[in-house]
PDB file of N, CA and C in Angstrom:
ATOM      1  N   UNK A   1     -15.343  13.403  12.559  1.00  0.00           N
ATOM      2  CA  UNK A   1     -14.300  12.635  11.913  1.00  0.00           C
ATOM      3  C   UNK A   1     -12.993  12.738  12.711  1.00  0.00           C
ATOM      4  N   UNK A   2     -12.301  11.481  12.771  1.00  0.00           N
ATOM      5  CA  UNK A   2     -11.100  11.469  13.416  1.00  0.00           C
ATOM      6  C   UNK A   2      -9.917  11.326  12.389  1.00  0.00           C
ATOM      7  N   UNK A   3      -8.631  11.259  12.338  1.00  0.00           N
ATOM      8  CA  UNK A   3      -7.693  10.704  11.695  1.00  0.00           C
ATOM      9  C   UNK A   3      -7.442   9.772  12.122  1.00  0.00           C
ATOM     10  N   UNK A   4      -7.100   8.456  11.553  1.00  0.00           N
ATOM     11  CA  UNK A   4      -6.808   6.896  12.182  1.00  0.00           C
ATOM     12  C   UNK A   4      -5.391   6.539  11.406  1.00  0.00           C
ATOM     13  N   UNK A   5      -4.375   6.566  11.901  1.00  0.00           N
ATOM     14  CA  UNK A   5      -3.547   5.963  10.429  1.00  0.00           C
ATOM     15  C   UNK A   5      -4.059   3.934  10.151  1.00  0.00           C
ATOM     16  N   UNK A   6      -3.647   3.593   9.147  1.00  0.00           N
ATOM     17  CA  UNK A   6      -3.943   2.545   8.796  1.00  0.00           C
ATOM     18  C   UNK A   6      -3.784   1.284   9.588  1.00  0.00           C
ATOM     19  N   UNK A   7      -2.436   1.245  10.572  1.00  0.00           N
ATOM     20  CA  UNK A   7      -2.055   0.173  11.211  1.00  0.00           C
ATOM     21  C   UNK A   7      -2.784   0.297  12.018  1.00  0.00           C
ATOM     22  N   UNK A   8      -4.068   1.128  12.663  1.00  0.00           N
ATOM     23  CA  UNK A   8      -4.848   0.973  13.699  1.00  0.00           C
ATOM     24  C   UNK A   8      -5.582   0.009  13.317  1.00  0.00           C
ATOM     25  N   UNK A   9      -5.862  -0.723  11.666  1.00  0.00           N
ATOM     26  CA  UNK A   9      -7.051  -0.850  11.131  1.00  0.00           C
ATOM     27  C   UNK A   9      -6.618  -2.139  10.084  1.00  0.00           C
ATOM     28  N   UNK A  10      -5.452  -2.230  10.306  1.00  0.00           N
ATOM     29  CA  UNK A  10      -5.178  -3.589   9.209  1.00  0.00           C
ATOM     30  C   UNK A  10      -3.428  -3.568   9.379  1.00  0.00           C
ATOM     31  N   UNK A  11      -3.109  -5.089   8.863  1.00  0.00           N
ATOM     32  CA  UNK A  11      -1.411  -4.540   8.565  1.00  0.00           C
ATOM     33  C   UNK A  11      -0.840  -4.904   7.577  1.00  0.00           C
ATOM     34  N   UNK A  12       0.060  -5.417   6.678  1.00  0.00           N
ATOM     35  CA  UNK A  12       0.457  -5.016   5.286  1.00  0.00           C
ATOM     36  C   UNK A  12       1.958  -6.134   5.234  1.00  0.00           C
ATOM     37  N   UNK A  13       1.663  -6.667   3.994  1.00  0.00           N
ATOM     38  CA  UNK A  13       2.497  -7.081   3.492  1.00  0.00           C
ATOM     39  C   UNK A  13       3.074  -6.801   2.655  1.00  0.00           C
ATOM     40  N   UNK A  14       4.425  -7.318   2.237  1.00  0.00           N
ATOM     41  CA  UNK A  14       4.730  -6.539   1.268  1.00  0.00           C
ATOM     42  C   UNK A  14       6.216  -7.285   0.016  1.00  0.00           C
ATOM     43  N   UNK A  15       6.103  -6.962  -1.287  1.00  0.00           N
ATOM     44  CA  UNK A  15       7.157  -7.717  -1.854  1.00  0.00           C
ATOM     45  C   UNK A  15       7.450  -7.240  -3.378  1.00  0.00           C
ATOM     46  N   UNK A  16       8.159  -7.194  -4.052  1.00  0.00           N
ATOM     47  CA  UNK A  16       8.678  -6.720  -5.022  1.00  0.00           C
ATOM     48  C   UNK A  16       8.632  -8.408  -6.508  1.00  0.00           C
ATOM     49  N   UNK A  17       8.993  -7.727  -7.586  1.00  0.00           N
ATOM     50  CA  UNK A  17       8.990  -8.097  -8.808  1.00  0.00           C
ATOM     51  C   UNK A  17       9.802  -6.741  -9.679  1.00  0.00           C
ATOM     52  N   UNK A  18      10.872  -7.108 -10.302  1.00  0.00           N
ATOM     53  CA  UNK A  18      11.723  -6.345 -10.537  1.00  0.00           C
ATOM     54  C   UNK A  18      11.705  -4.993 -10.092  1.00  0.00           C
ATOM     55  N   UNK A  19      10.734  -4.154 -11.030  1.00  0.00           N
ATOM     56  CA  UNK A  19      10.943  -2.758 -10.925  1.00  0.00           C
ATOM     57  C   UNK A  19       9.577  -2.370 -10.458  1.00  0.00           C
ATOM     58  N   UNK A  20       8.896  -3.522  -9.639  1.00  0.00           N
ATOM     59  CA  UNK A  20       7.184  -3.274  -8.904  1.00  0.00           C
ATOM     60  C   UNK A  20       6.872  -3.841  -7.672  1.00  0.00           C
ATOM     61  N   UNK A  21       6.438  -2.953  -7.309  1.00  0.00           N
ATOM     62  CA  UNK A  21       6.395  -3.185  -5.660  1.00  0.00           C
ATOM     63  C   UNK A  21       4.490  -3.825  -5.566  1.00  0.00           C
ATOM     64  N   UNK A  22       4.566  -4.572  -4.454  1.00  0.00           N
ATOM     65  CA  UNK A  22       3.307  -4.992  -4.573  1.00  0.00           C
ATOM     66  C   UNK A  22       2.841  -5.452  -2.650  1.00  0.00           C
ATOM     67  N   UNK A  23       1.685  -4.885  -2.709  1.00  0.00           N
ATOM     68  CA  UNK A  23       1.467  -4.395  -1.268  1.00  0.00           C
ATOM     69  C   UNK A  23      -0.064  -4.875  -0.583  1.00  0.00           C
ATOM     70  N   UNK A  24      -0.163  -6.014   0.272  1.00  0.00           N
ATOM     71  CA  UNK A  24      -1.395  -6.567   0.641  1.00  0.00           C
ATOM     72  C   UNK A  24      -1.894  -5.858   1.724  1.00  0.00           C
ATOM     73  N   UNK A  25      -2.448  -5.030   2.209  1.00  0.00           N
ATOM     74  CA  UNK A  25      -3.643  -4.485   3.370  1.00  0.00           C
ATOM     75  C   UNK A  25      -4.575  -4.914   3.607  1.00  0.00           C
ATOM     76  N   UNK A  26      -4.254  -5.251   4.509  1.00  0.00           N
ATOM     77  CA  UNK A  26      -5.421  -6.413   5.025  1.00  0.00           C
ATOM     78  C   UNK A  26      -6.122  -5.961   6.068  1.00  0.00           C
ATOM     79  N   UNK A  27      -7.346  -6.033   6.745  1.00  0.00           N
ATOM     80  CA  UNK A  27      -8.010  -5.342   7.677  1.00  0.00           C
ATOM     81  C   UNK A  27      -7.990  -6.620   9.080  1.00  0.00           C
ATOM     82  N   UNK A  28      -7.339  -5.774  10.347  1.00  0.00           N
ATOM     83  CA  UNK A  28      -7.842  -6.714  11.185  1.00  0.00           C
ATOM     84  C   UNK A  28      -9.322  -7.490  11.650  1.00  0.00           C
ATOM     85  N   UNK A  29     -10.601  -6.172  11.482  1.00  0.00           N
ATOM     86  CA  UNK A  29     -11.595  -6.616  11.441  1.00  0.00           C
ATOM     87  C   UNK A  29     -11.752  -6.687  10.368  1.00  0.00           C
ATOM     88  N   UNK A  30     -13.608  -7.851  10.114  1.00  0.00           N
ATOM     89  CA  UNK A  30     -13.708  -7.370   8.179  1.00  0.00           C
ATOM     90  C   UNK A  30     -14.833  -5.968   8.655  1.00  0.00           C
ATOM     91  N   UNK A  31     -15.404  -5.988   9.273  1.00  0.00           N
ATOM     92  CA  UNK A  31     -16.182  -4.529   9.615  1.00  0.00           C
ATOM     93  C   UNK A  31     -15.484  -3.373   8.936  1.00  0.00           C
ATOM     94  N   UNK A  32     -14.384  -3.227   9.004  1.00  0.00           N
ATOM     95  CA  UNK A  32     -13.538  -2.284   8.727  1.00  0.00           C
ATOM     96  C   UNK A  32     -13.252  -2.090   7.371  1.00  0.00           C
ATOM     97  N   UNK A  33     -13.635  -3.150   6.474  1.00  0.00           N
ATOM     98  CA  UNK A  33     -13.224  -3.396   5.422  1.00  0.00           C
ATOM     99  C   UNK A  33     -14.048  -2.258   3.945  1.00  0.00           C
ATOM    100  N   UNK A  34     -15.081  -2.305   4.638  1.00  0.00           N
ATOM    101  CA  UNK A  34     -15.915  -1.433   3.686  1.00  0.00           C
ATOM    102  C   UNK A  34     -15.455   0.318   3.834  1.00  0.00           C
ATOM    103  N   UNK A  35     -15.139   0.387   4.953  1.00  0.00           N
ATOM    104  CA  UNK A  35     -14.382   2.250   5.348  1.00  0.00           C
ATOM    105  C   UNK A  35     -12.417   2.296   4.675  1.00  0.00           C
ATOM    106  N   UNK A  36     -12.051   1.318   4.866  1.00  0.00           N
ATOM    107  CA  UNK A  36     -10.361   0.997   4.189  1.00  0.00           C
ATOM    108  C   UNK A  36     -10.973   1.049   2.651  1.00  0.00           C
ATOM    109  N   UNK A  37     -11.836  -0.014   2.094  1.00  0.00           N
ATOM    110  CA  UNK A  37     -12.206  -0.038   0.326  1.00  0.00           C
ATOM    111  C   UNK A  37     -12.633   1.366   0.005  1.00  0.00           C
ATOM    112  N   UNK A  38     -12.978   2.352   0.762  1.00  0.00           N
ATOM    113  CA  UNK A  38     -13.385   3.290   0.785  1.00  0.00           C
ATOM    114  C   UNK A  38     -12.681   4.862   0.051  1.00  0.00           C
ATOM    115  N   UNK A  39     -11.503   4.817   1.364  1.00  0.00           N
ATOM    116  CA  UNK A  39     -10.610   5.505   1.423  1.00  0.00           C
ATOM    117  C   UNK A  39      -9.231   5.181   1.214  1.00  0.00           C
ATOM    118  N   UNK A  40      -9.225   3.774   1.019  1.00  0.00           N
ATOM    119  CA  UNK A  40      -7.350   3.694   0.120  1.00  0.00           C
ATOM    120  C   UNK A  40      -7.799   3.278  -0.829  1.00  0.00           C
ATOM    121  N   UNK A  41      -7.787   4.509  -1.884  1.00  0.00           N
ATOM    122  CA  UNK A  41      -8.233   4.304  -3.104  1.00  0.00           C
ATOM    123  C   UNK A  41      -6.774   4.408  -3.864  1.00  0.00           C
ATOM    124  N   UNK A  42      -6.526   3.578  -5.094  1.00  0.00           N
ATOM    125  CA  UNK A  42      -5.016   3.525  -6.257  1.00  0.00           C
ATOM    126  C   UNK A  42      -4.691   4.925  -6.282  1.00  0.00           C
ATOM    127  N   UNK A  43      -5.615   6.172  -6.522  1.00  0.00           N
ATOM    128  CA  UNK A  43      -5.018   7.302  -6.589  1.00  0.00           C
ATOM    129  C   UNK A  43      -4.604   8.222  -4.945  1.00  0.00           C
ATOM    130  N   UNK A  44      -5.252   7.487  -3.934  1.00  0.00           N
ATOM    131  CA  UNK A  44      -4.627   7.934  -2.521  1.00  0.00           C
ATOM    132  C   UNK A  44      -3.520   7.120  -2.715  1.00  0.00           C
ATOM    133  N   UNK A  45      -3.574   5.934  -2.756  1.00  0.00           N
ATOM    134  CA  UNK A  45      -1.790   5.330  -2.843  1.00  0.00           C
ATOM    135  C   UNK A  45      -0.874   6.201  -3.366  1.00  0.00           C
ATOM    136  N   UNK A  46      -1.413   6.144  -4.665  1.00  0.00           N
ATOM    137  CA  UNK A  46       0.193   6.663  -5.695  1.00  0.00           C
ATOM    138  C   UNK A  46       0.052   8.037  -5.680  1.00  0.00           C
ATOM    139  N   UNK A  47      -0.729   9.129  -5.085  1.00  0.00           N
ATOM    140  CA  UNK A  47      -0.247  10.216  -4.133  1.00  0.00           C
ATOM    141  C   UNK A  47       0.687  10.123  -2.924  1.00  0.00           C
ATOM    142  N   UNK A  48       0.014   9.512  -2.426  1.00  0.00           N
ATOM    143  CA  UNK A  48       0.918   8.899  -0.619  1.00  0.00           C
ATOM    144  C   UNK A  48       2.283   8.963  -1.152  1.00  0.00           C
ATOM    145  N   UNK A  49       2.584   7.605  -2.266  1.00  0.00           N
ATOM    146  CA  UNK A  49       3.909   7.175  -2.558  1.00  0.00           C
ATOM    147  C   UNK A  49       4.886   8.306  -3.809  1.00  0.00           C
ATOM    148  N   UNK A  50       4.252   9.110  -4.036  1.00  0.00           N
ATOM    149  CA  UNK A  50       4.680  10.198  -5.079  1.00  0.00           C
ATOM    150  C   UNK A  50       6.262  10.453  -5.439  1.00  0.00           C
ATOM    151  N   UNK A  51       6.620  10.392  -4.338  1.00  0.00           N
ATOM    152  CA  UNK A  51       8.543  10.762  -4.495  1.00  0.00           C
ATOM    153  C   UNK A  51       8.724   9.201  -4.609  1.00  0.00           C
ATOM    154  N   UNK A  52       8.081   8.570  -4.457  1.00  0.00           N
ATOM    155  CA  UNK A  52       9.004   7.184  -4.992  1.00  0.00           C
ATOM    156  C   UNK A  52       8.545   6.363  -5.973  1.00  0.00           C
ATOM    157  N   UNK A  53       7.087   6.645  -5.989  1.00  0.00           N
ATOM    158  CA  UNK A  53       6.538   5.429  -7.324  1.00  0.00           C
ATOM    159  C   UNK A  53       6.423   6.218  -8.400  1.00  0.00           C
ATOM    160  N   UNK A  54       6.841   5.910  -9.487  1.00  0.00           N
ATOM    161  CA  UNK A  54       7.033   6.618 -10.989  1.00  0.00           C
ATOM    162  C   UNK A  54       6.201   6.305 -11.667  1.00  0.00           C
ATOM    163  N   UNK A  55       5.732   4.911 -11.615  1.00  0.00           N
ATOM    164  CA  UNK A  55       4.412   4.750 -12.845  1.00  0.00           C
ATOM    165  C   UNK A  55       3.123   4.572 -11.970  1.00  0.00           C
ATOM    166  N   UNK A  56       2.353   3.549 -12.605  1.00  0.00           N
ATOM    167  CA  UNK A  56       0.848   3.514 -12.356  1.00  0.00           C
ATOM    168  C   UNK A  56       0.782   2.551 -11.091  1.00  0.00           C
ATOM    169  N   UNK A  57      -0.216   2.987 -10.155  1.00  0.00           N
ATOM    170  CA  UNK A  57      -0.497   2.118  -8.853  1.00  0.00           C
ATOM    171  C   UNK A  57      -2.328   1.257  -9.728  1.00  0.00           C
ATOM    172  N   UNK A  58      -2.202   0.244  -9.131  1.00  0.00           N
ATOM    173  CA  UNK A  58      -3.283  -0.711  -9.229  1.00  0.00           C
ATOM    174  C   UNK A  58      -3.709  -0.854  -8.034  1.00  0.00           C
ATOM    175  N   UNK A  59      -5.118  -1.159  -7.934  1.00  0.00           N
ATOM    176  CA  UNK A  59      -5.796  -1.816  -6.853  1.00  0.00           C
ATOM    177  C   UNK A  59      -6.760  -3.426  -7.004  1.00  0.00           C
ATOM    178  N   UNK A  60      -6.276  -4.027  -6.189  1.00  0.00           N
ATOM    179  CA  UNK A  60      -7.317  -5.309  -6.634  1.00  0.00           C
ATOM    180  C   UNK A  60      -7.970  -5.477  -5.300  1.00  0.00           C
ATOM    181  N   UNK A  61      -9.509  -5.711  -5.800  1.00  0.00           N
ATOM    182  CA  UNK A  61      -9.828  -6.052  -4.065  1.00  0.00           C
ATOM    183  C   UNK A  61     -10.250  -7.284  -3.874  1.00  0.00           C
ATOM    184  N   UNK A  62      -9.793  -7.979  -2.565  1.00  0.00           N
ATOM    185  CA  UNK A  62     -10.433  -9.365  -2.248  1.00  0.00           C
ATOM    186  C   UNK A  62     -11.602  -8.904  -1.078  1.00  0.00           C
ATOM    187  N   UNK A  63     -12.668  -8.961  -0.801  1.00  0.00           N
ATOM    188  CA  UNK A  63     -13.866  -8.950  -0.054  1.00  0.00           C
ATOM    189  C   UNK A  63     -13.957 -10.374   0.828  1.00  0.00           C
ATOM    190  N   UNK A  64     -13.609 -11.124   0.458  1.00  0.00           N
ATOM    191  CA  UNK A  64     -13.874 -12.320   0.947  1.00  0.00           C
ATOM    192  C   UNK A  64     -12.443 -12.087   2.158  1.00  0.00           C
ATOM    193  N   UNK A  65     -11.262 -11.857   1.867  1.00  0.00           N
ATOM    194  CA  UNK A  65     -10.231 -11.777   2.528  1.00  0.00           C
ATOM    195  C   UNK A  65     -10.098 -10.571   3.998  1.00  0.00           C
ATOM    196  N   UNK A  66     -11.239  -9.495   3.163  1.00  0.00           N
ATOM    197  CA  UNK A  66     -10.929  -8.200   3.547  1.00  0.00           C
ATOM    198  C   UNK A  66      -9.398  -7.389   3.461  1.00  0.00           C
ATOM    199  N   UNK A  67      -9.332  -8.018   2.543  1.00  0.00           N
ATOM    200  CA  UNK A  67      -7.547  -7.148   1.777  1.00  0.00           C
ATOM    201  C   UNK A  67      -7.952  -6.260   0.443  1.00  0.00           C
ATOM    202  N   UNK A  68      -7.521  -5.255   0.497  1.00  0.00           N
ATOM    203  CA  UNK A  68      -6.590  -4.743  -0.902  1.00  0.00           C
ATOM    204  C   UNK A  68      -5.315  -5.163  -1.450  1.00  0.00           C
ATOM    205  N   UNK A  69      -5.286  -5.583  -2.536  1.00  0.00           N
ATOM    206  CA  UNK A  69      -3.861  -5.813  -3.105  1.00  0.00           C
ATOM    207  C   UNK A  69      -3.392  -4.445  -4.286  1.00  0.00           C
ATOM    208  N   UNK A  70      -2.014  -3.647  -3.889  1.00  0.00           N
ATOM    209  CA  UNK A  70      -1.884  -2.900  -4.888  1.00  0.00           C
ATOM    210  C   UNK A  70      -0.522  -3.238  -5.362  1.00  0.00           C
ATOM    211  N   UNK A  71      -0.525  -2.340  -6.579  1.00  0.00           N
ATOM    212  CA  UNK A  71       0.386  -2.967  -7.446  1.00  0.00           C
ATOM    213  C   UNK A  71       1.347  -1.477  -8.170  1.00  0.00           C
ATOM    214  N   UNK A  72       2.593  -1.488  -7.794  1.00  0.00           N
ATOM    215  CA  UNK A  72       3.051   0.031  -7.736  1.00  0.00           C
ATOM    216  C   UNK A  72       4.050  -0.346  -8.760  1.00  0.00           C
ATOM    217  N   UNK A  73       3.863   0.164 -10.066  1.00  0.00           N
ATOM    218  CA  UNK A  73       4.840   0.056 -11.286  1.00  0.00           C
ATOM    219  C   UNK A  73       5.763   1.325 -10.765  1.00  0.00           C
ATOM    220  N   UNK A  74       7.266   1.099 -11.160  1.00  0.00           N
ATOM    221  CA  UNK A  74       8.320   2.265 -10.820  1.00  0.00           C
ATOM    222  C   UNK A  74       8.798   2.588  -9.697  1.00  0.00           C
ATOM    223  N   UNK A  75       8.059   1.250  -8.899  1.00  0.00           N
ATOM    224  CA  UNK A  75       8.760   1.865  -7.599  1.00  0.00           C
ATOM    225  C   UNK A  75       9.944   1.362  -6.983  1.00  0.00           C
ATOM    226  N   UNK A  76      10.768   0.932  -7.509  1.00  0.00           N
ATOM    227  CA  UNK A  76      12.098   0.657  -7.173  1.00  0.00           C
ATOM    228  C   UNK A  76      13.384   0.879  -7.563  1.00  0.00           C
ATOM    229  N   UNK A  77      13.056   2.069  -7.884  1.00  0.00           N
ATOM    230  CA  UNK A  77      14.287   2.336  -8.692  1.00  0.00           C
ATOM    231  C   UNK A  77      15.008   1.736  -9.742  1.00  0.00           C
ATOM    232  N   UNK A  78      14.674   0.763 -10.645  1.00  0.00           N
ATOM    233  CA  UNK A  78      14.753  -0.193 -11.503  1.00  0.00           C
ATOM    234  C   UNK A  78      14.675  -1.400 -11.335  1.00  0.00           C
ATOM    235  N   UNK A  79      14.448  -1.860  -9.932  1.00  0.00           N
ATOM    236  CA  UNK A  79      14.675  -3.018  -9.360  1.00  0.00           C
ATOM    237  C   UNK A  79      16.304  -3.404  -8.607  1.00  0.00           C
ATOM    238  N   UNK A  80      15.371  -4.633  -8.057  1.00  0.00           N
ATOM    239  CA  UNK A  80      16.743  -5.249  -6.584  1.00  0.00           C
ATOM    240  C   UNK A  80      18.129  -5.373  -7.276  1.00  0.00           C
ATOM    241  N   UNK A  81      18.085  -5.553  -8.722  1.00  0.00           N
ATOM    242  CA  UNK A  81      19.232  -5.372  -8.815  1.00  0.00           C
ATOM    243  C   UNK A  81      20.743  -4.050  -9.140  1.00  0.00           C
ATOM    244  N   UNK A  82      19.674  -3.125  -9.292  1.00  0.00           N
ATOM    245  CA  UNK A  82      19.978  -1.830 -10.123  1.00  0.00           C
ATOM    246  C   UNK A  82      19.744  -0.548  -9.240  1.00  0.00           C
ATOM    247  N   UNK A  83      18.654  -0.642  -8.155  1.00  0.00           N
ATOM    248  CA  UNK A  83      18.528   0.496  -7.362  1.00  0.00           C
ATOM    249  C   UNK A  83      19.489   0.845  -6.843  1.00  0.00           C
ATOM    250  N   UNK A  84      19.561   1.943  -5.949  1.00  0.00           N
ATOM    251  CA  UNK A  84      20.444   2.664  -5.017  1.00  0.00           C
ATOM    252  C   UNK A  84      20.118   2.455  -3.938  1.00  0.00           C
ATOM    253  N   UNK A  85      18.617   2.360  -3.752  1.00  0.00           N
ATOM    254  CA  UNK A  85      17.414   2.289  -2.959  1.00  0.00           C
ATOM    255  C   UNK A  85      18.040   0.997  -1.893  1.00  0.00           C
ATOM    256  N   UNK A  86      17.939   1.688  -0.304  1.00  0.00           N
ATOM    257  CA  UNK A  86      18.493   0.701   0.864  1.00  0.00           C
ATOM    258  C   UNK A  86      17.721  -0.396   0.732  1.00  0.00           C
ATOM    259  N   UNK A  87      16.144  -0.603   0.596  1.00  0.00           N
ATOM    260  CA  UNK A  87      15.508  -1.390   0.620  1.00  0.00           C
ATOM    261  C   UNK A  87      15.320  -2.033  -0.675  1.00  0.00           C
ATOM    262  N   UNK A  88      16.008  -3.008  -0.974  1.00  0.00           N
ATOM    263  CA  UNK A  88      15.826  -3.838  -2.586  1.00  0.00           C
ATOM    264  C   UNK A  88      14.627  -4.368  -2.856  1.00  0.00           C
ATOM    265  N   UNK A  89      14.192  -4.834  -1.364  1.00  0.00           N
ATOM    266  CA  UNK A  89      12.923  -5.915  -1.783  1.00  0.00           C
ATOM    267  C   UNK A  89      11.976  -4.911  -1.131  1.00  0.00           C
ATOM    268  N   UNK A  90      11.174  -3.936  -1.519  1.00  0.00           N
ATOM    269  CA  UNK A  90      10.285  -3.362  -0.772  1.00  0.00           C
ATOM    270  C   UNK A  90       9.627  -3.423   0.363  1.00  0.00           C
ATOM    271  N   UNK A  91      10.128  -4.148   1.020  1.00  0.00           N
ATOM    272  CA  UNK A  91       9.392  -4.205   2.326  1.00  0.00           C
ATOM    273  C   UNK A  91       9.113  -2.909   3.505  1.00  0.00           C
ATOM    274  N   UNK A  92       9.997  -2.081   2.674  1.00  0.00           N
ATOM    275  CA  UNK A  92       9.821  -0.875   3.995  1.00  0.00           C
ATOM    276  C   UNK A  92       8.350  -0.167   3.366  1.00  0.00           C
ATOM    277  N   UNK A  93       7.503  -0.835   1.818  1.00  0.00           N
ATOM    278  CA  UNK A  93       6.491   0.150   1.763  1.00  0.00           C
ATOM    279  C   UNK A  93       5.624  -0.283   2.818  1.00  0.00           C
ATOM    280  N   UNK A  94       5.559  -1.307   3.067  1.00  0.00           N
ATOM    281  CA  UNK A  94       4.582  -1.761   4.000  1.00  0.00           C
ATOM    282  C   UNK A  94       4.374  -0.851   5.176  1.00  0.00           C
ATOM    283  N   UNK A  95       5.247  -0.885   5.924  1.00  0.00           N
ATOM    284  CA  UNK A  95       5.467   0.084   6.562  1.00  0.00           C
ATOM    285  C   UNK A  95       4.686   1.513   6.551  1.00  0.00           C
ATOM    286  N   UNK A  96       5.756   2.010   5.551  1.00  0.00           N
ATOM    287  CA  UNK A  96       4.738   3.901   5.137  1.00  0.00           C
ATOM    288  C   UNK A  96       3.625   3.230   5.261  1.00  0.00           C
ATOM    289  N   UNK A  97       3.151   2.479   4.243  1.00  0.00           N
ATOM    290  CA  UNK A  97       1.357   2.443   3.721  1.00  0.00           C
ATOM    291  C   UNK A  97       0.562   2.685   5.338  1.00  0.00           C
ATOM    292  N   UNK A  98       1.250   1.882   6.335  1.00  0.00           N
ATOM    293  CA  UNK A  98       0.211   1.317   7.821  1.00  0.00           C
ATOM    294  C   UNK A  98       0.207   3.006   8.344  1.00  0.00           C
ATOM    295  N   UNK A  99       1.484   3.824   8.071  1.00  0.00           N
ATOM    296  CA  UNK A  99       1.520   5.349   8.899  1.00  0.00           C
ATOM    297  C   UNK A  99       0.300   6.523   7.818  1.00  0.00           C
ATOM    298  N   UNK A 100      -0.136   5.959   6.632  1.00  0.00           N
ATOM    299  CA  UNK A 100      -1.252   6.383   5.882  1.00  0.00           C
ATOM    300  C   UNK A 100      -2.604   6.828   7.010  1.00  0.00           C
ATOM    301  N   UNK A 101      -2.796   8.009   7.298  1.00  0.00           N
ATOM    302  CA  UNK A 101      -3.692   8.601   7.565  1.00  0.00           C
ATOM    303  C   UNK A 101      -5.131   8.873   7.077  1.00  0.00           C
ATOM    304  N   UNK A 102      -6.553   8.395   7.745  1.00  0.00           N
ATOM    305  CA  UNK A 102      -7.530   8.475   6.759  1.00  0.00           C
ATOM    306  C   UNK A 102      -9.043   8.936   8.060  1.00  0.00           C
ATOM    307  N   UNK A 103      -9.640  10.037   7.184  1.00  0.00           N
ATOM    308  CA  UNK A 103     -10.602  10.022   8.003  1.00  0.00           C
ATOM    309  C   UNK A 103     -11.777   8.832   8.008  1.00  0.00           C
ATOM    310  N   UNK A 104     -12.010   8.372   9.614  1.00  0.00           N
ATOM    311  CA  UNK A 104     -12.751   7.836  10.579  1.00  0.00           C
ATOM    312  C   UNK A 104     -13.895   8.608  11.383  1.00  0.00           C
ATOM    313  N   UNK A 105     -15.034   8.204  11.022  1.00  0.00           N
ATOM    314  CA  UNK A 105     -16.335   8.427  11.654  1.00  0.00           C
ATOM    315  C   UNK A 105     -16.385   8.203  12.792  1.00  0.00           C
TER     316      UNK A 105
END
């Protein structure tokens, strides 16, 4: 087993709704897609994101796309209008999520 972080393996979009951040990972190959559905599981997310997401992470999967879509309640500090938080519109999760580390066969 190797460590791969994620951006070796897909890259990520990313966008907010008041006080929820919401985050597409998408796999560059779809090969890849079954080892990512694997190992970024809702509870590896909302570990990963711990100091910043407060409520419940969701996962939705598209197969056909080879994306995960997750869905991070609390993570903005109340939202774009109310945070403190530099980033209003979440786009910097995108980011972290791709530096997410996962073992590779």
């Amino acid at each position: 087993m190797a460590k791969v972080k994620l951006g070796k393996l897909c890259h990520c979009r990313a966008g907010d709704k008041a006080d929820i951040s919401n985050l597409g990972l998408i796999v560059y190959d779809q090969k890849d897609y079954p080892l990512v559905r694997d190992k970024v599981t809702a509870e590896v997310v909302k570990e990963y994101f711990k100091a910043m997401v407060k409520g419940e992470v969701l996962r939705y999967e598209l197969p056909q796309l080879g994306a995960l879509n997750f869905v991070l309640h609390g993570a903005q500090g109340g939202g774009a209008s109310v945070t403190l938080r530099m980033d209003v519109a979440s786009k910097s999760f995108s980011g972290f999520l791709l530096d997410l580390e996962i073992d590779v066969p």
